[in-house]
Protein backbone atom coordinates (compact mmCIF):
# COMPACT_ATOMS: atom_id res chain seq x y z
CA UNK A 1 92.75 84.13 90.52
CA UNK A 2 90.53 83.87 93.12
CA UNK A 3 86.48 84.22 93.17
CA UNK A 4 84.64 85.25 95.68
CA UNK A 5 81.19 85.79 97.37
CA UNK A 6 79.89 89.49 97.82
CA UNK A 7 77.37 88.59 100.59
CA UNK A 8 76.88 88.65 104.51
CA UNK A 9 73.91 86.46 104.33
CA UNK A 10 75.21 83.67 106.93
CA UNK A 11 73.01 81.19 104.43
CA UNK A 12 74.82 81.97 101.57
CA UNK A 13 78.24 81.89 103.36
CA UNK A 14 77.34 78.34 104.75
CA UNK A 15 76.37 76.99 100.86
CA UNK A 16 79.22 78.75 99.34
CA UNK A 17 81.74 76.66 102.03
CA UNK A 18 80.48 73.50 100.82
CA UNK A 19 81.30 74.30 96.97
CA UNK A 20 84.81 74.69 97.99
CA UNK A 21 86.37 76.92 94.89
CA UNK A 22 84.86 80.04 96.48
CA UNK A 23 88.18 81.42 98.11
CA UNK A 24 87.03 84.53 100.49
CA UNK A 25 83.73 86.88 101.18
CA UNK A 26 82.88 90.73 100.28
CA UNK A 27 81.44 92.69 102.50
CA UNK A 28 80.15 96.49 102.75
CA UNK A 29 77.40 98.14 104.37
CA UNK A 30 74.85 97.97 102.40
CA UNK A 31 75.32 94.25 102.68
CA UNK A 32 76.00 94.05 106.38
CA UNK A 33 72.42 95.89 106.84
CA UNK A 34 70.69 93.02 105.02
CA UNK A 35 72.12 90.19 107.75
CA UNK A 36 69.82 89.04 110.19
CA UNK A 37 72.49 89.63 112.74
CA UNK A 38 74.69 92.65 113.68
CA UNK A 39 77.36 93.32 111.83
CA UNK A 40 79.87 92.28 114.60
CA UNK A 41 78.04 88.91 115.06
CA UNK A 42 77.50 88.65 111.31
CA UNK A 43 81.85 89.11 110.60
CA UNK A 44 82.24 86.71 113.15
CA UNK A 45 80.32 84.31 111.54
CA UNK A 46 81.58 84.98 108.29
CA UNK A 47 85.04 84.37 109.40
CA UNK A 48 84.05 81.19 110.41
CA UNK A 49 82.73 80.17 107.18
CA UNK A 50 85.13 82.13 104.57
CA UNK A 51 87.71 79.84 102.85
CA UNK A 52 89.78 83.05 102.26
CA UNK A 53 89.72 86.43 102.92
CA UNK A 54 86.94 88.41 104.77
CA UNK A 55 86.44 91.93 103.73
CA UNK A 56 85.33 94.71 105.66
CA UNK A 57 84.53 98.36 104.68
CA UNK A 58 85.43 101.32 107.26
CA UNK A 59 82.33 103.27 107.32
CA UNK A 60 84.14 106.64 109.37
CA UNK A 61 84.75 109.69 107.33
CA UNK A 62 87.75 110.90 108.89
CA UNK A 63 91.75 109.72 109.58
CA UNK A 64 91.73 108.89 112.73
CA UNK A 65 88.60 107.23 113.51
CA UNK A 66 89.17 105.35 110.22
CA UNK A 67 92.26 104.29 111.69
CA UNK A 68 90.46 103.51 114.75
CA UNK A 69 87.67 101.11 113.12
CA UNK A 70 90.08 99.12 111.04
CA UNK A 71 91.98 98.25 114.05
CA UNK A 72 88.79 97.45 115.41
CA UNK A 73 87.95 94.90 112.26
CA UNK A 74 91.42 93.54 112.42
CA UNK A 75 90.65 92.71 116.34
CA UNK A 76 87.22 91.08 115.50
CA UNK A 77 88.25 89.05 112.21
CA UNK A 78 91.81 88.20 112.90
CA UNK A 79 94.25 87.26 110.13
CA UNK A 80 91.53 87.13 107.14
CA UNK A 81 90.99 90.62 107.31
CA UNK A 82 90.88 93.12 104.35
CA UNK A 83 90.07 96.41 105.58
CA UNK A 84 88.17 98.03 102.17
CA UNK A 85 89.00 102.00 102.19
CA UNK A 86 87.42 104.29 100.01
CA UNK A 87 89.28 105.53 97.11
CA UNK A 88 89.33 109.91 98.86
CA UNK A 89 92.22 111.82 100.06
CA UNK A 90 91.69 110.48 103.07
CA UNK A 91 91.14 107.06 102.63
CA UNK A 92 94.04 106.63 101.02
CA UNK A 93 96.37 108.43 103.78
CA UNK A 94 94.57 105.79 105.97
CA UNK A 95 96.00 102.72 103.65
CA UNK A 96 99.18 104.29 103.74
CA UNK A 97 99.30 103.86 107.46
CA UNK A 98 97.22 100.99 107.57
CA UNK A 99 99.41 98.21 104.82
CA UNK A 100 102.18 97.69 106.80
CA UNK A 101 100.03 95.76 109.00
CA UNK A 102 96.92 95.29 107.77
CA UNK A 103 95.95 94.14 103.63
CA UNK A 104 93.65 96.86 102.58
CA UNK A 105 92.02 96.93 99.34
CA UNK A 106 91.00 100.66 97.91
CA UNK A 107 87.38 101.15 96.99
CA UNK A 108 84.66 102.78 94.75
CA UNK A 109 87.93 103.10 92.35
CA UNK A 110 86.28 104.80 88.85
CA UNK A 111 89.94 105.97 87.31
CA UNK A 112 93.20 104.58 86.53
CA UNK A 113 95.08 107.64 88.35
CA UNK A 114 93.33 106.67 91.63
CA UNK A 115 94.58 102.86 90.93
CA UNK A 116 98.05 104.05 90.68
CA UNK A 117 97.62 105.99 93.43
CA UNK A 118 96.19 102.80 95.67
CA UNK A 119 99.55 100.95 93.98
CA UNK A 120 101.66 103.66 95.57
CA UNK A 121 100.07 103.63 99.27
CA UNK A 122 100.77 100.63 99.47
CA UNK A 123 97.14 98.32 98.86
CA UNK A 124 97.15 95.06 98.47
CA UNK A 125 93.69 95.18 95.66
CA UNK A 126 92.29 97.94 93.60
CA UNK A 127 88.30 97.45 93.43
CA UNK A 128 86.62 98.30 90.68
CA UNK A 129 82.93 98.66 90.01
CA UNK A 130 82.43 97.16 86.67
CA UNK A 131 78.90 97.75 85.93
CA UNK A 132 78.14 100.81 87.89
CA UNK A 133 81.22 102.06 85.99
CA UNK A 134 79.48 101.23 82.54
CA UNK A 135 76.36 102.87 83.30
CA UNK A 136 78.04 105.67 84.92
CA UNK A 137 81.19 106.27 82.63
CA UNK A 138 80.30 104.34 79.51
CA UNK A 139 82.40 101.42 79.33
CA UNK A 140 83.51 99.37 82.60
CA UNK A 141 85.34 96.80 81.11
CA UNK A 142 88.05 99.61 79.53
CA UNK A 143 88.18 100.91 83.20
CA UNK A 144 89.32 97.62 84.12
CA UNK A 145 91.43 97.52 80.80
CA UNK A 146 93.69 100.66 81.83
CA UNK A 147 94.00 99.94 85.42
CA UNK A 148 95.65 96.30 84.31
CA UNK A 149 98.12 98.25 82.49
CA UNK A 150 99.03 100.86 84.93
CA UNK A 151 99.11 98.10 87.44
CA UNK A 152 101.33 95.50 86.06
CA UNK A 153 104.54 94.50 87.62
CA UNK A 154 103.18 95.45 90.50
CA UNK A 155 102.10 93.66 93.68
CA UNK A 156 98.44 95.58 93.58
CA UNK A 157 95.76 93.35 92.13
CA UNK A 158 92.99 94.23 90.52
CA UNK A 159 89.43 93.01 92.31
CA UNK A 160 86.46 93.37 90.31
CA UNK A 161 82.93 94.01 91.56
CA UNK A 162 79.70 95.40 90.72
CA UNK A 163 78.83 92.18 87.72
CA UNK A 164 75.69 91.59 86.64
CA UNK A 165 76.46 88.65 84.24
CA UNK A 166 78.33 85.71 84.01
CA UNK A 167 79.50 86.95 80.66
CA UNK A 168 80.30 90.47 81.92
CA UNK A 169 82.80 88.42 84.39
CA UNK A 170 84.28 86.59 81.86
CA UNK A 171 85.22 90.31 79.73
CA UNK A 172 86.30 91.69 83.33
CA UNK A 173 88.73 88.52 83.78
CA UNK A 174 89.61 89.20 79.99
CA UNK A 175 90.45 92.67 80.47
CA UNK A 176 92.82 92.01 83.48
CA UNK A 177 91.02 91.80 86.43
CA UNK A 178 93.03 89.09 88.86
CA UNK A 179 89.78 88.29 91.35
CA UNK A 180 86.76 88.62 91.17
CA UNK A 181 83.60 89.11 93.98
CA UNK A 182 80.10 88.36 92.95
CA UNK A 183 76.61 87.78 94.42
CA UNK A 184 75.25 84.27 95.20
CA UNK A 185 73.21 83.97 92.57
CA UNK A 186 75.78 85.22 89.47
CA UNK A 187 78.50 82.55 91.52
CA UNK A 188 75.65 79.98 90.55
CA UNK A 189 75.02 81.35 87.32
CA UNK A 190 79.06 80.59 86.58
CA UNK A 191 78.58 76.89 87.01
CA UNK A 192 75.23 76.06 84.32
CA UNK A 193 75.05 76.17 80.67
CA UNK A 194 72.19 74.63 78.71
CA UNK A 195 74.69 72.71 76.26
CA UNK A 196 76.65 71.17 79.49
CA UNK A 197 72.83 70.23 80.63
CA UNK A 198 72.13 68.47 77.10
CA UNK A 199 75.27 66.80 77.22
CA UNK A 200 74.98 65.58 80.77
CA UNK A 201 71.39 64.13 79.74
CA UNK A 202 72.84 62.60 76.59
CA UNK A 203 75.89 60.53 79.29
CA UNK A 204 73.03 59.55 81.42
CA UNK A 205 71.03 57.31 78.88
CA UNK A 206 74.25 55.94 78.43
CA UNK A 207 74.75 55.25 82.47
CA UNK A 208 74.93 51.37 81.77
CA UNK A 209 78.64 52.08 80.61
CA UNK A 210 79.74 52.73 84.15
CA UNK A 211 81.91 50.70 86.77
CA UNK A 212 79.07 50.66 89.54
């Protein structure tokens, strides 16, 4: 399992890095327009700073410039690339072409057919949108659910997105997702719980106890 930040703000990046079990960095462009930078500067950056894998999302619409662009990213990032592909006709024909050289990860995936179909063209991670899924399908977690089952055996792994919660990640993991990408402030969510705080204060009045 591997967790992972769904951010291009450099800041975040650089505070993530120090915490040290955050393994790799989602992007897409809605989050590359937020960075203070462009998004060539801003990847480069981030592929400084990622511990892992660095995702990037092809924004052309059609085969060959799609081909074209995630060249392009694999030039730019190097060997941490994950070239995300939307889950169309199209996009998957490009990660058909694309696998053999270059991890890509299928998209904006809302069925299990279309995760099977990611399995077969050869991606390396089937993204799902967990809470977009909910609120547009009725039940993300059971998306998740039935793309674990179709997927299993297999060398496709399931990355989760779109959580709002740390307990809506915990269900996701539950439910079979393998990774999981989340925004800065649900990754710092995931580390505090108010009994973990009492019982921390409770240690402390107790700090005489200790070899310093």
């Amino acid at each position: 399992m591997a967790i992972l930040l769904d951010s291009a703000i450099i800041q975040e990046a650089q505070t993530v890095q120090t915490w040290g079990w955050v393994k790799g960095i989602t992007t897409n462009p809605t989050i590359l327009s937020k960075s203070d930078l462009s998004p060539r500067a801003t990847l480069q950056q981030l592929a400084t700073l990622s511990l892992g894998e660095l995702y990037y999302q092809l924004t052309a619409t059609d085969f060959e410039e799609m081909v074209k662009e995630g060249r392009k990213a694999y030039e730019l990032i190097g060997e941490k690339t994950v070239l995300k592909v939307p889950a169309t006709p199209v996009g998957f024909q490009v990660v058909a072409h694309l696998a053999p050289q270059i991890p890509c990860a299928v998209t904006a995936i809302y069925s299990p057919t279309q995760a099977a179909v990611a399995k077969e063209a050869g991606a390396k991670y089937a993204i799902a949108y967990v809470n977009r899924a909910t609120r547009s399908l009725g039940d993300g977690i059971a998306l998740v659910r039935s793309m674990a089952d179709l997927l299993k055996g297999s060398s496709t792994e399931i990355l989760a997105a779109s959580i709002k919660s740390p307990e809506e990640a915990a269900a996701t993991l539950l439910a079979g997702a393998h990774h999981l990408t989340l925004p800065f402030a649900i990754l710092q969510a995931l580390t505090v719980h108010d009994l973990s705080e009492k019982a921390v204060a409770e240690f402390a009045q107790n700090s005489h106890a200790s070899i310093q």
